[in-house]
C-alpha atoms as a PDB file:
ATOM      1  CA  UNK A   1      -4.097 -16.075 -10.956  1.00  0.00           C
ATOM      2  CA  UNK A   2      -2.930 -12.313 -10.443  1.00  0.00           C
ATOM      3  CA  UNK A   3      -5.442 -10.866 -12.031  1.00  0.00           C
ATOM      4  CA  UNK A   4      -8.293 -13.090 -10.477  1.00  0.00           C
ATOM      5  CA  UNK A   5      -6.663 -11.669  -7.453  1.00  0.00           C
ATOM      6  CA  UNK A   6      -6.529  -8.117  -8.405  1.00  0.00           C
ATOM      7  CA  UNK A   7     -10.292  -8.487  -8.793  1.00  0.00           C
ATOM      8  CA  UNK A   8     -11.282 -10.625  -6.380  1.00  0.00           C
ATOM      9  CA  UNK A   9      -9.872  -8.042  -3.880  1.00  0.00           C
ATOM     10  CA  UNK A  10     -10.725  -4.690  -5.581  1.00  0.00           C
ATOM     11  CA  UNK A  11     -13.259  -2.156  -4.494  1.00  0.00           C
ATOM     12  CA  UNK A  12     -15.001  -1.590  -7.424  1.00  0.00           C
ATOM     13  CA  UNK A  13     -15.999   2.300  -8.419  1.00  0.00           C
ATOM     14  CA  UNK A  14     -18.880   3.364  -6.832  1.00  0.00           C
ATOM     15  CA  UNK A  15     -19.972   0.256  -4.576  1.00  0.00           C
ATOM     16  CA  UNK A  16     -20.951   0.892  -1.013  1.00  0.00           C
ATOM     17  CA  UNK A  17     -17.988  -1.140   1.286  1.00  0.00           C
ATOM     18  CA  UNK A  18     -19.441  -2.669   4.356  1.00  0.00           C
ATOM     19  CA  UNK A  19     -16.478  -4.412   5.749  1.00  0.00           C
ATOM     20  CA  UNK A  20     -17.885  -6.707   7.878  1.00  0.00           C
ATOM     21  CA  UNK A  21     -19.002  -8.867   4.531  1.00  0.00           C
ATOM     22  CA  UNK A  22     -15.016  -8.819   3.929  1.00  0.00           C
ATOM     23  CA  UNK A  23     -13.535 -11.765   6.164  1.00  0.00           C
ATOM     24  CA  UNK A  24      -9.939 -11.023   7.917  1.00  0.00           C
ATOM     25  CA  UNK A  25      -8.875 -14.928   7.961  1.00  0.00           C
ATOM     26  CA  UNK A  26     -10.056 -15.233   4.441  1.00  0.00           C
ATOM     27  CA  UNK A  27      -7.427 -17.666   2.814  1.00  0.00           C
ATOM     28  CA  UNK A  28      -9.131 -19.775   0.222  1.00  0.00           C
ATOM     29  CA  UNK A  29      -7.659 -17.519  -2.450  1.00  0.00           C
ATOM     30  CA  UNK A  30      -4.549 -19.858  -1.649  1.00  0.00           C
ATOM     31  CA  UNK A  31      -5.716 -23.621  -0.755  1.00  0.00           C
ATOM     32  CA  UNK A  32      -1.818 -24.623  -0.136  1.00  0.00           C
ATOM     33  CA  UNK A  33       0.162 -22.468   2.424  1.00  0.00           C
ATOM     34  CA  UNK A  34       3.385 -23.806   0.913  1.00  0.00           C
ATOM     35  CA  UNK A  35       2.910 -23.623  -2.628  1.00  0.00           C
ATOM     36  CA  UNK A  36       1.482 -19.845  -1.518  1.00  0.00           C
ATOM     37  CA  UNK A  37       5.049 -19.092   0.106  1.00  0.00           C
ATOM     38  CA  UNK A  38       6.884 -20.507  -2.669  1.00  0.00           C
ATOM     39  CA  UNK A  39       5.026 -18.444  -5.181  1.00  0.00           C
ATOM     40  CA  UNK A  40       4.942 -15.241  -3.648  1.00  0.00           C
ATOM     41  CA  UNK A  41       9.288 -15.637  -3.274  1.00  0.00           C
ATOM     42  CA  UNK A  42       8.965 -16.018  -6.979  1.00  0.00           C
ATOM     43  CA  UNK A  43       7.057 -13.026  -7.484  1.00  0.00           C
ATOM     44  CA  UNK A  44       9.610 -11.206  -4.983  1.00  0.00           C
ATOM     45  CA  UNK A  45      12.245 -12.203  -7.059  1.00  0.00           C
ATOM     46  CA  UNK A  46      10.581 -11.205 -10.717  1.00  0.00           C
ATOM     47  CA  UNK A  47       9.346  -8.091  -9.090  1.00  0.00           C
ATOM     48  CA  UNK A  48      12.977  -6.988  -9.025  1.00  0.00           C
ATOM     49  CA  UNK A  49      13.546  -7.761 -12.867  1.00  0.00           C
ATOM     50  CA  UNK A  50      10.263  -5.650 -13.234  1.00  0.00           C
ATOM     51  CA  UNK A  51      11.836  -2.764 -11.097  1.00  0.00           C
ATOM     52  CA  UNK A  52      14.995  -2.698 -12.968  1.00  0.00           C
ATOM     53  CA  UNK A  53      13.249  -2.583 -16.411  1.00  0.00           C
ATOM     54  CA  UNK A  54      11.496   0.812 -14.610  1.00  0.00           C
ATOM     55  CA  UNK A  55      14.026   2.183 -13.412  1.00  0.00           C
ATOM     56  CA  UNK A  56      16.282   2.124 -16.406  1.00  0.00           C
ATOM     57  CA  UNK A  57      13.074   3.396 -18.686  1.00  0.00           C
ATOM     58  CA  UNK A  58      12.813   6.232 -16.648  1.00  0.00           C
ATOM     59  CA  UNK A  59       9.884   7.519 -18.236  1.00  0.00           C
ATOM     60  CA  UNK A  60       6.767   6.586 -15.248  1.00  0.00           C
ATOM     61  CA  UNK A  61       6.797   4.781 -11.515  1.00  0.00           C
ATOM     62  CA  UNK A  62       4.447   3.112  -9.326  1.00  0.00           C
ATOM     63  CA  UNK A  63       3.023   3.611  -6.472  1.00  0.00           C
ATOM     64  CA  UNK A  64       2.140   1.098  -3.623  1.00  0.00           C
ATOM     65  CA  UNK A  65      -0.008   2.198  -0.834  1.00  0.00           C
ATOM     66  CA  UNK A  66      -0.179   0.477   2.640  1.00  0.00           C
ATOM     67  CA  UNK A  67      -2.885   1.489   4.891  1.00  0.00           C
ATOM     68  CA  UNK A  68      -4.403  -0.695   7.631  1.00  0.00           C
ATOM     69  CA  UNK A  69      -5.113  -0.498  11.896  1.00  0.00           C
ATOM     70  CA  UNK A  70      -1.572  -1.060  14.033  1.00  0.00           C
ATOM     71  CA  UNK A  71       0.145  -4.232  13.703  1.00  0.00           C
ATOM     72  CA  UNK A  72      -1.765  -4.981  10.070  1.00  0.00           C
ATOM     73  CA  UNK A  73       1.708  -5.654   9.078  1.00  0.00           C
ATOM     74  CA  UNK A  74       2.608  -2.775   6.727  1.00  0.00           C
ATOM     75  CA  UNK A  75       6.383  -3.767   7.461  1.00  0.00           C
ATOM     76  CA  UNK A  76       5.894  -7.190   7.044  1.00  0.00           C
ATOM     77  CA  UNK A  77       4.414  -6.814   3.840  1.00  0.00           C
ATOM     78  CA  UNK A  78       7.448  -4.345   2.779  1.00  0.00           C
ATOM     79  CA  UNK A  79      10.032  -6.947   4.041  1.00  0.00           C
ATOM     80  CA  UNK A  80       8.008 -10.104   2.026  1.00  0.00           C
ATOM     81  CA  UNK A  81       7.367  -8.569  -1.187  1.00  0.00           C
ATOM     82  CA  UNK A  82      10.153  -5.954  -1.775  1.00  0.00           C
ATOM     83  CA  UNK A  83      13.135  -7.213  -0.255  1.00  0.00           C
ATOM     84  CA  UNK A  84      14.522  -8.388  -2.946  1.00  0.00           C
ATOM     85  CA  UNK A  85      14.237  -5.254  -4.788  1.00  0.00           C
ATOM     86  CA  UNK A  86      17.546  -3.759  -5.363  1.00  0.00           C
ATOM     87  CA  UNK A  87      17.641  -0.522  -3.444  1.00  0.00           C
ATOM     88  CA  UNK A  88      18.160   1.552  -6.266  1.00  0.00           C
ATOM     89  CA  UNK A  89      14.607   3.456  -7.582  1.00  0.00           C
ATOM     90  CA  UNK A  90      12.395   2.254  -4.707  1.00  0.00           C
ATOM     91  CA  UNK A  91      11.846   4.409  -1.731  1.00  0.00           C
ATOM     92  CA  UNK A  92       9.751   3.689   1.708  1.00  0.00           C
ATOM     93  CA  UNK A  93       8.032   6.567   3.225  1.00  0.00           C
ATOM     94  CA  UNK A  94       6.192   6.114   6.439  1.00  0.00           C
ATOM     95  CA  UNK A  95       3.223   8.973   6.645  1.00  0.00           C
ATOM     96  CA  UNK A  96       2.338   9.070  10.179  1.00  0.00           C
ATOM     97  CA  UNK A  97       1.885  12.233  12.902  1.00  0.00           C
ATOM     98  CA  UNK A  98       2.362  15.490  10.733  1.00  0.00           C
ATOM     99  CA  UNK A  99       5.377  17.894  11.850  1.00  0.00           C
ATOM    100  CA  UNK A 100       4.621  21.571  12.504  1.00  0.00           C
ATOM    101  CA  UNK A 101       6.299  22.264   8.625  1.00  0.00           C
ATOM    102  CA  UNK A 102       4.233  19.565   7.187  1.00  0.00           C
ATOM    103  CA  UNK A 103       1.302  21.145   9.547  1.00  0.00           C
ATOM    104  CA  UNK A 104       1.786  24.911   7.579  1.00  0.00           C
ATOM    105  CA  UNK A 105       1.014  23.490   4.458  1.00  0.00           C
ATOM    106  CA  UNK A 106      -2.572  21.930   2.667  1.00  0.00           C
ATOM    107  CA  UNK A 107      -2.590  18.202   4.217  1.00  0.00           C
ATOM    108  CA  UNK A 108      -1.545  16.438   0.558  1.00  0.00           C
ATOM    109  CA  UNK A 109       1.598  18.572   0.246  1.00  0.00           C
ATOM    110  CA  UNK A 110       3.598  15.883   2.009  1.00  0.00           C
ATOM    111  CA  UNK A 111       2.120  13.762   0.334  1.00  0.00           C
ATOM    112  CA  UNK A 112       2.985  15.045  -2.743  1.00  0.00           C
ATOM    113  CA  UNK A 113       6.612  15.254  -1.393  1.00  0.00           C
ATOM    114  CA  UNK A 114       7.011  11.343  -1.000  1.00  0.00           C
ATOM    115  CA  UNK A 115       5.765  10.668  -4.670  1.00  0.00           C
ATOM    116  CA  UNK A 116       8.072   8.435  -6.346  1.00  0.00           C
ATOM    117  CA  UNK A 117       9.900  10.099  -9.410  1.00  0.00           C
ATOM    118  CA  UNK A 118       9.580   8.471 -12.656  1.00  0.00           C
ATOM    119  CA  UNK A 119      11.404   5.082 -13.091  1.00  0.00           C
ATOM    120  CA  UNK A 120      10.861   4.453  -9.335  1.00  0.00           C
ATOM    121  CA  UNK A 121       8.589   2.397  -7.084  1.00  0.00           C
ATOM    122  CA  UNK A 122       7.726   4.297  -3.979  1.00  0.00           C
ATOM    123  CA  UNK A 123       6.035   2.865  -0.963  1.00  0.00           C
ATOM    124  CA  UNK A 124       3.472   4.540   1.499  1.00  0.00           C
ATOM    125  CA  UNK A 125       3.447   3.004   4.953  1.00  0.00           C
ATOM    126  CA  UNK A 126       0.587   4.975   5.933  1.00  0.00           C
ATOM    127  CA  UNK A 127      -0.397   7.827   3.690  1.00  0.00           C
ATOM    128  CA  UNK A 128      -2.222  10.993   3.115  1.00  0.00           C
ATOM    129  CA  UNK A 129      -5.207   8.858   4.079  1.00  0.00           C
ATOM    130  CA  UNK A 130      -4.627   9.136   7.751  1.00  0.00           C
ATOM    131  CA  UNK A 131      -5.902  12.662   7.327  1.00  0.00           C
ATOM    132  CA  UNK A 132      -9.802  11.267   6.763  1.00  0.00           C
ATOM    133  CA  UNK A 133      -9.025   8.754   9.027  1.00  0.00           C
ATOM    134  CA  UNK A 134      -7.777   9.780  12.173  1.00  0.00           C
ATOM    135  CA  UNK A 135      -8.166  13.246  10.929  1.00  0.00           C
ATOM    136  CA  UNK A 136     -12.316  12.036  10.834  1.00  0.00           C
ATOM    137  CA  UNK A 137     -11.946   9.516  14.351  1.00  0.00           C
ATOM    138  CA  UNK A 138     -10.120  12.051  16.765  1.00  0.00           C
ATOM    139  CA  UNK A 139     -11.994  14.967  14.453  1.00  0.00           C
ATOM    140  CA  UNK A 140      -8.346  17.029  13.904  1.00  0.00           C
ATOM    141  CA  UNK A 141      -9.907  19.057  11.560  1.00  0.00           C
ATOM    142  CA  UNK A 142     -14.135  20.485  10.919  1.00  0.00           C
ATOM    143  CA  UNK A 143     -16.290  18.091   9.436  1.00  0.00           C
ATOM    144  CA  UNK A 144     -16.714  20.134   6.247  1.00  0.00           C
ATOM    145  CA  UNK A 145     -12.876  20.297   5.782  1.00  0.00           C
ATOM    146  CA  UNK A 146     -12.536  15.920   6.212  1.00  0.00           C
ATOM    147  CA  UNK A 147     -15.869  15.675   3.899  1.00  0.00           C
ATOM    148  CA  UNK A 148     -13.670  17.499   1.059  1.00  0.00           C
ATOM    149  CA  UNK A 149     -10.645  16.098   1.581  1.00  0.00           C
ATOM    150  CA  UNK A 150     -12.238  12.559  -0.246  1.00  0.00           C
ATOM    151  CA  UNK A 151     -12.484  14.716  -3.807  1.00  0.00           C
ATOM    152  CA  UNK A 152      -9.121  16.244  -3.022  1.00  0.00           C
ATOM    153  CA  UNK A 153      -7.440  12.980  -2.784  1.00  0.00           C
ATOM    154  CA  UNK A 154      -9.350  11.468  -5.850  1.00  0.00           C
ATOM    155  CA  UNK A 155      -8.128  14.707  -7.594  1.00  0.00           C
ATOM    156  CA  UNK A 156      -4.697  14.491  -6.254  1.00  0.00           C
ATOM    157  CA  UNK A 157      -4.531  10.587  -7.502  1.00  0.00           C
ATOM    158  CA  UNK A 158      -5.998  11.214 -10.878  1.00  0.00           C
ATOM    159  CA  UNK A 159      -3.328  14.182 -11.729  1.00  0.00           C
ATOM    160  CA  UNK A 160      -0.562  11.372 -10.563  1.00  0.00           C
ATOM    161  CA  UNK A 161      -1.972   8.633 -12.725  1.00  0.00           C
ATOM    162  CA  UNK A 162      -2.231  11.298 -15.367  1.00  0.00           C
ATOM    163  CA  UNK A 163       1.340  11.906 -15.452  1.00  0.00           C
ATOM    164  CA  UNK A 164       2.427   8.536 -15.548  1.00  0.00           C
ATOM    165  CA  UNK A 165       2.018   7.341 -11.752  1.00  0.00           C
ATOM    166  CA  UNK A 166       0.332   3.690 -11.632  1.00  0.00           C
ATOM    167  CA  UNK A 167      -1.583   3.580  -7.550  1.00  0.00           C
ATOM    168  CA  UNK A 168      -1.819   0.410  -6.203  1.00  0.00           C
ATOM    169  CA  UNK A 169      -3.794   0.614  -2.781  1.00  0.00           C
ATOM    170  CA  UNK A 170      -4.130  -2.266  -0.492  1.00  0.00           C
ATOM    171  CA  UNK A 171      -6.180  -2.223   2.410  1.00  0.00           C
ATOM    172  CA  UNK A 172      -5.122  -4.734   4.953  1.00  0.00           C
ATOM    173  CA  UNK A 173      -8.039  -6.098   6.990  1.00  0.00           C
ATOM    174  CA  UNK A 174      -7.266  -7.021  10.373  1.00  0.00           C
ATOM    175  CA  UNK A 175      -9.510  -8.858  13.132  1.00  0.00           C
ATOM    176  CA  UNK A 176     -10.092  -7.153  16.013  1.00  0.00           C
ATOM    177  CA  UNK A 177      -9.464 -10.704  18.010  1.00  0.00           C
ATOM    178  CA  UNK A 178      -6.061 -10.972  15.573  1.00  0.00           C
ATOM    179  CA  UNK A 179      -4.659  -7.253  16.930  1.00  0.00           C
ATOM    180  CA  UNK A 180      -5.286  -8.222  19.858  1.00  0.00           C
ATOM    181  CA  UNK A 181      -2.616 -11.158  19.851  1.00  0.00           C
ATOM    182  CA  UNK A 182      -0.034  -8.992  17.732  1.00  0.00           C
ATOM    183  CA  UNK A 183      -0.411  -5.905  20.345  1.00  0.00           C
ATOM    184  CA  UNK A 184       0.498  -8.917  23.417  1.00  0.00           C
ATOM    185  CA  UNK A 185       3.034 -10.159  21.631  1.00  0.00           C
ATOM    186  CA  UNK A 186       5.025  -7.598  21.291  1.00  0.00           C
ATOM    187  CA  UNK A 187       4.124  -7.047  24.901  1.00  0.00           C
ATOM    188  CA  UNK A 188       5.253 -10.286  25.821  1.00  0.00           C
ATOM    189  CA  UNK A 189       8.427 -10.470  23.659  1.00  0.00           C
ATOM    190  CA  UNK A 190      11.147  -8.304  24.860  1.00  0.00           C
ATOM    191  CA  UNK A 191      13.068  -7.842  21.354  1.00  0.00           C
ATOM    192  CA  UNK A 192       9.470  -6.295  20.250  1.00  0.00           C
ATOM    193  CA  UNK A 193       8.481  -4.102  22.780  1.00  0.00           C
ATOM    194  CA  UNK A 194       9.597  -0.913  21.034  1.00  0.00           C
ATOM    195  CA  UNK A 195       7.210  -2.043  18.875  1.00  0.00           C
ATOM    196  CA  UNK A 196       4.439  -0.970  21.374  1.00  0.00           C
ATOM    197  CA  UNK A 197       2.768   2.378  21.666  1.00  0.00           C
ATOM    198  CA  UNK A 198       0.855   2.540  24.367  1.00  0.00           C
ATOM    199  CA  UNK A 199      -1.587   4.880  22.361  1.00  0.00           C
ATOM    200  CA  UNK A 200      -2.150   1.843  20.113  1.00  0.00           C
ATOM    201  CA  UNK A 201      -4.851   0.799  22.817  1.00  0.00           C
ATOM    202  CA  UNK A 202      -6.609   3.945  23.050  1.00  0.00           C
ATOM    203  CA  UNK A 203      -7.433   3.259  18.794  1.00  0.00           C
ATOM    204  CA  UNK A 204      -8.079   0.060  19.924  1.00  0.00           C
ATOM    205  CA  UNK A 205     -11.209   1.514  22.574  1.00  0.00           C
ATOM    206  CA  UNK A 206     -12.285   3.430  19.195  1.00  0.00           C
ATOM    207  CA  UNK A 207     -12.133   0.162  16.919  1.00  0.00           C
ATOM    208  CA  UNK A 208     -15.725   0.439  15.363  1.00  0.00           C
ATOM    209  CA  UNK A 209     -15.350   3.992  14.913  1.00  0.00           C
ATOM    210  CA  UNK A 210     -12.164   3.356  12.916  1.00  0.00           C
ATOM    211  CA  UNK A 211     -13.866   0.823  10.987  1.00  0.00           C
ATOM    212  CA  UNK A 212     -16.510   3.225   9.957  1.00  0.00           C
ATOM    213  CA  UNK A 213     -13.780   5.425   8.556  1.00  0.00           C
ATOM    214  CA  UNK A 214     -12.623   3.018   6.697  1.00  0.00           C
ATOM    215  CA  UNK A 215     -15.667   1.878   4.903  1.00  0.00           C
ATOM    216  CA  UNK A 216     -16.385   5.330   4.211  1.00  0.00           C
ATOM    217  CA  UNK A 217     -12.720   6.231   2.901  1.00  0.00           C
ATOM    218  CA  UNK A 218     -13.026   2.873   0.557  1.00  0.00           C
ATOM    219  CA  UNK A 219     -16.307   3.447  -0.796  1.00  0.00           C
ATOM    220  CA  UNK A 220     -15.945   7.374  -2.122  1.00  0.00           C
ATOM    221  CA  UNK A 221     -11.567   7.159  -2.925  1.00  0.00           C
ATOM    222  CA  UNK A 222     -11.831   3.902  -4.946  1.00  0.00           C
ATOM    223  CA  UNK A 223     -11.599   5.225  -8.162  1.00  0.00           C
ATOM    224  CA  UNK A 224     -10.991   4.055 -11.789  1.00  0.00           C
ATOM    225  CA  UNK A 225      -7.473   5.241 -11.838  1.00  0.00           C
ATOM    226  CA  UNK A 226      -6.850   3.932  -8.670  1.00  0.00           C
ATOM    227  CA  UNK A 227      -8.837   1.554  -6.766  1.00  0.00           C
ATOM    228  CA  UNK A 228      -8.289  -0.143  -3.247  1.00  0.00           C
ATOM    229  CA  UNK A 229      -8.072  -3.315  -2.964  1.00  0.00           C
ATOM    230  CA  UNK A 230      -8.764  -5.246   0.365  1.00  0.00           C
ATOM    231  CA  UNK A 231      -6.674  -7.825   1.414  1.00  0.00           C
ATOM    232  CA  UNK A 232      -7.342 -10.178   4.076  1.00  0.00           C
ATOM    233  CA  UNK A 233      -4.337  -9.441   6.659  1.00  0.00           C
ATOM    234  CA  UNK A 234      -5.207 -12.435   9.833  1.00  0.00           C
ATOM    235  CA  UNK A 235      -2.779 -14.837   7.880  1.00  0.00           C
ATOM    236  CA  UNK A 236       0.754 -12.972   7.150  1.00  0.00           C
ATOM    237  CA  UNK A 237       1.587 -15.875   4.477  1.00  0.00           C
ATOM    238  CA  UNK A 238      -1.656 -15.133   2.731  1.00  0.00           C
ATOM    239  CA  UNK A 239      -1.546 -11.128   3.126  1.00  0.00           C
ATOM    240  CA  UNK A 240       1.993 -11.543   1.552  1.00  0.00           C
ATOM    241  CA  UNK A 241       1.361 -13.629  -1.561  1.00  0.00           C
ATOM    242  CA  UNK A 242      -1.671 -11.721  -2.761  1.00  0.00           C
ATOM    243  CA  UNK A 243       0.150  -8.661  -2.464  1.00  0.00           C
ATOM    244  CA  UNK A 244       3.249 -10.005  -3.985  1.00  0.00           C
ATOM    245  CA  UNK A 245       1.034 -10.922  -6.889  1.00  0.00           C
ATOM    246  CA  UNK A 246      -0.742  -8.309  -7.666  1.00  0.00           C
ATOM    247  CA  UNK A 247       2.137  -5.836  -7.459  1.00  0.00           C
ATOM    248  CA  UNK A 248       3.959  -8.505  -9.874  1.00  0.00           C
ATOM    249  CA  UNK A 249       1.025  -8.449 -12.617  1.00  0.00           C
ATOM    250  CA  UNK A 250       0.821  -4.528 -12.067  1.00  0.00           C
ATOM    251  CA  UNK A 251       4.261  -4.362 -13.478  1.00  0.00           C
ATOM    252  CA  UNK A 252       3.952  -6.845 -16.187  1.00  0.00           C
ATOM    253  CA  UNK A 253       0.841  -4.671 -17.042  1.00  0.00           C
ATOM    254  CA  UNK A 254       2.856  -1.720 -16.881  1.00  0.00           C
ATOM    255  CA  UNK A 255       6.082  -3.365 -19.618  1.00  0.00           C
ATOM    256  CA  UNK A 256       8.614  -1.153 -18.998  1.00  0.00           C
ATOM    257  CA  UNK A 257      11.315  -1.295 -21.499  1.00  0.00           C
ATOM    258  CA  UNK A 258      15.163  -1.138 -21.357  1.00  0.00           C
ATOM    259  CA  UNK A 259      15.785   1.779 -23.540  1.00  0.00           C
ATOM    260  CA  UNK A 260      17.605   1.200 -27.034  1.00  0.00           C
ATOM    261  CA  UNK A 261      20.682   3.212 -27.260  1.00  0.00           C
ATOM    262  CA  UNK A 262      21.058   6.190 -29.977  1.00  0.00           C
ATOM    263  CA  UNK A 263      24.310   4.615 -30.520  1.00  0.00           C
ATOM    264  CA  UNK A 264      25.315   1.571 -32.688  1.00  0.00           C
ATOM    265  CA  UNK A 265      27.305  -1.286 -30.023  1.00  0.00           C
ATOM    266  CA  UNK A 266      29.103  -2.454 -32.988  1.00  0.00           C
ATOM    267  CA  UNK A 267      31.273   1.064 -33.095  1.00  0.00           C
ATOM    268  CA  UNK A 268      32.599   0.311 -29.850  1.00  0.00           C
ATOM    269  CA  UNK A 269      35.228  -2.566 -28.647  1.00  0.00           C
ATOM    270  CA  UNK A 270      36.655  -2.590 -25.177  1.00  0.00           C
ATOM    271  CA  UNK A 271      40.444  -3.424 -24.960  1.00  0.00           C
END
């Protein structure tokens, strides 16, 4: 089923994204919501085994990227599929306004920064792709500059995969109608409200625009070595097990190995 999911989500190389053909409540991937939760707690768990296998191989990592519009649910996704991950070898960086050190340097250099190091599983809540698009919505930077920055990233991700780096990207495709409920939510819940940004609605007035960014960062940085996949983000429970099980497959792809030791166990007796 993982891999039917892996595909029935991808961007594939090359094809022209028009979003709007991709629908946000889109659950028949997963007929039972039940059997969906139970599953994707079972890939939670077996995810860990995977990690630990990684992390004691120590020879290449992964790398999970989480982009989508406020209140996608980028944490919720962390909190449903890596939980139980032991903390050891995974790290969660969260990409968003650039400080003025980040600011002196080329845009990916942050980026770059955050990479997990081999035998880890590193995390991008938000990424380097905020800089083509809000770099491209609220034009931060010239036109020419954002128009290069596609082949930089594509670069930038090829010399990562190159060296041992799987990229798993997920998209997660939001309503606007469905936003709209999370954002009064956590208006109307007090234990959420430092949740809200009140600059949240101002990207919401620019929604369209945003969208447009999107379908034009999916169609040129979905690449062979690391495509995006979109993933239908209205239903958490859904949103949750697809990621869960694509990560999972990912690492059974992957088959990292516990190492054998140079040493011979029968030489050695504890007393």
């Amino acid at each position: 089923m993982a891999t039917t999911l892996a595909e029935r989500f991808r961007i594939e190389p090359g094809k022209r994204v028009n979003l709007a053909e991709h629908d946000p409540a889109d659950a028949s991937a997963f007929p039972d919501r039940r059997e969906a939760e139970r599953q994707r707690k079972a890939d939670a768990k077996i995810i860990n085994e995977w990690q630990d296998r990684l992390y004691a191989e120590g020879k290449r990592a992964l790398l999970v990227i989480l982009q989508g519009t406020d209140t996608a649910g980028k944490d919720g996704t962390i909190r449903n599929v890596f939980n139980d991950t032991g903390p050891l070898g995974v790290t969660v960086t969260a990409l968003r306004r650039p400080s003025e050190e980040e600011l002196a340097h080329d845009f990916l250099w942050r980026a770059h920064l955050a990479c997990p190091q081999r035998g880890s599983i590193g995390i991008f809540n938000r990424s380097h792709y905020e800089d083509v698009l809000v770099g491209r919505v609220r034009k931060l930077a010239p036109p020419a500059e954002i128009d290069a920055r596609y082949e930089q990233i594509n670069a930038f991700e090829s010399m990562l995969a190159e060296n041992g780096t799987t990229i798993l990207k997920f998209m997660l495709h939001i309503s606007r109608k469905e936003q709209g409920e999370r954002l009064q939510d956590r208006l109307d819940k007090p234990e959420s409200r430092w949740k809200f940004d009140p600059r949240d609605l101002e990207d919401r007035k620019l929604w369209d625009v945003y969208q447009s960014a999107y379908e034009v960062m999916l169609t040129r940085c979905s690449t062979p070595w690391a495509p995006w996949h979109v993933i239908p983000a209205d239903r958490k429970w859904a949103r949750n097990a697809a990621i869960a099980a694509i990560v999972r497959h990912t690492l059974e792809a992957m088959n990292p190995q516990y190492p054998e030791p140079d040493w011979d166990p029968q030489d050695f007796k504890v007393e």
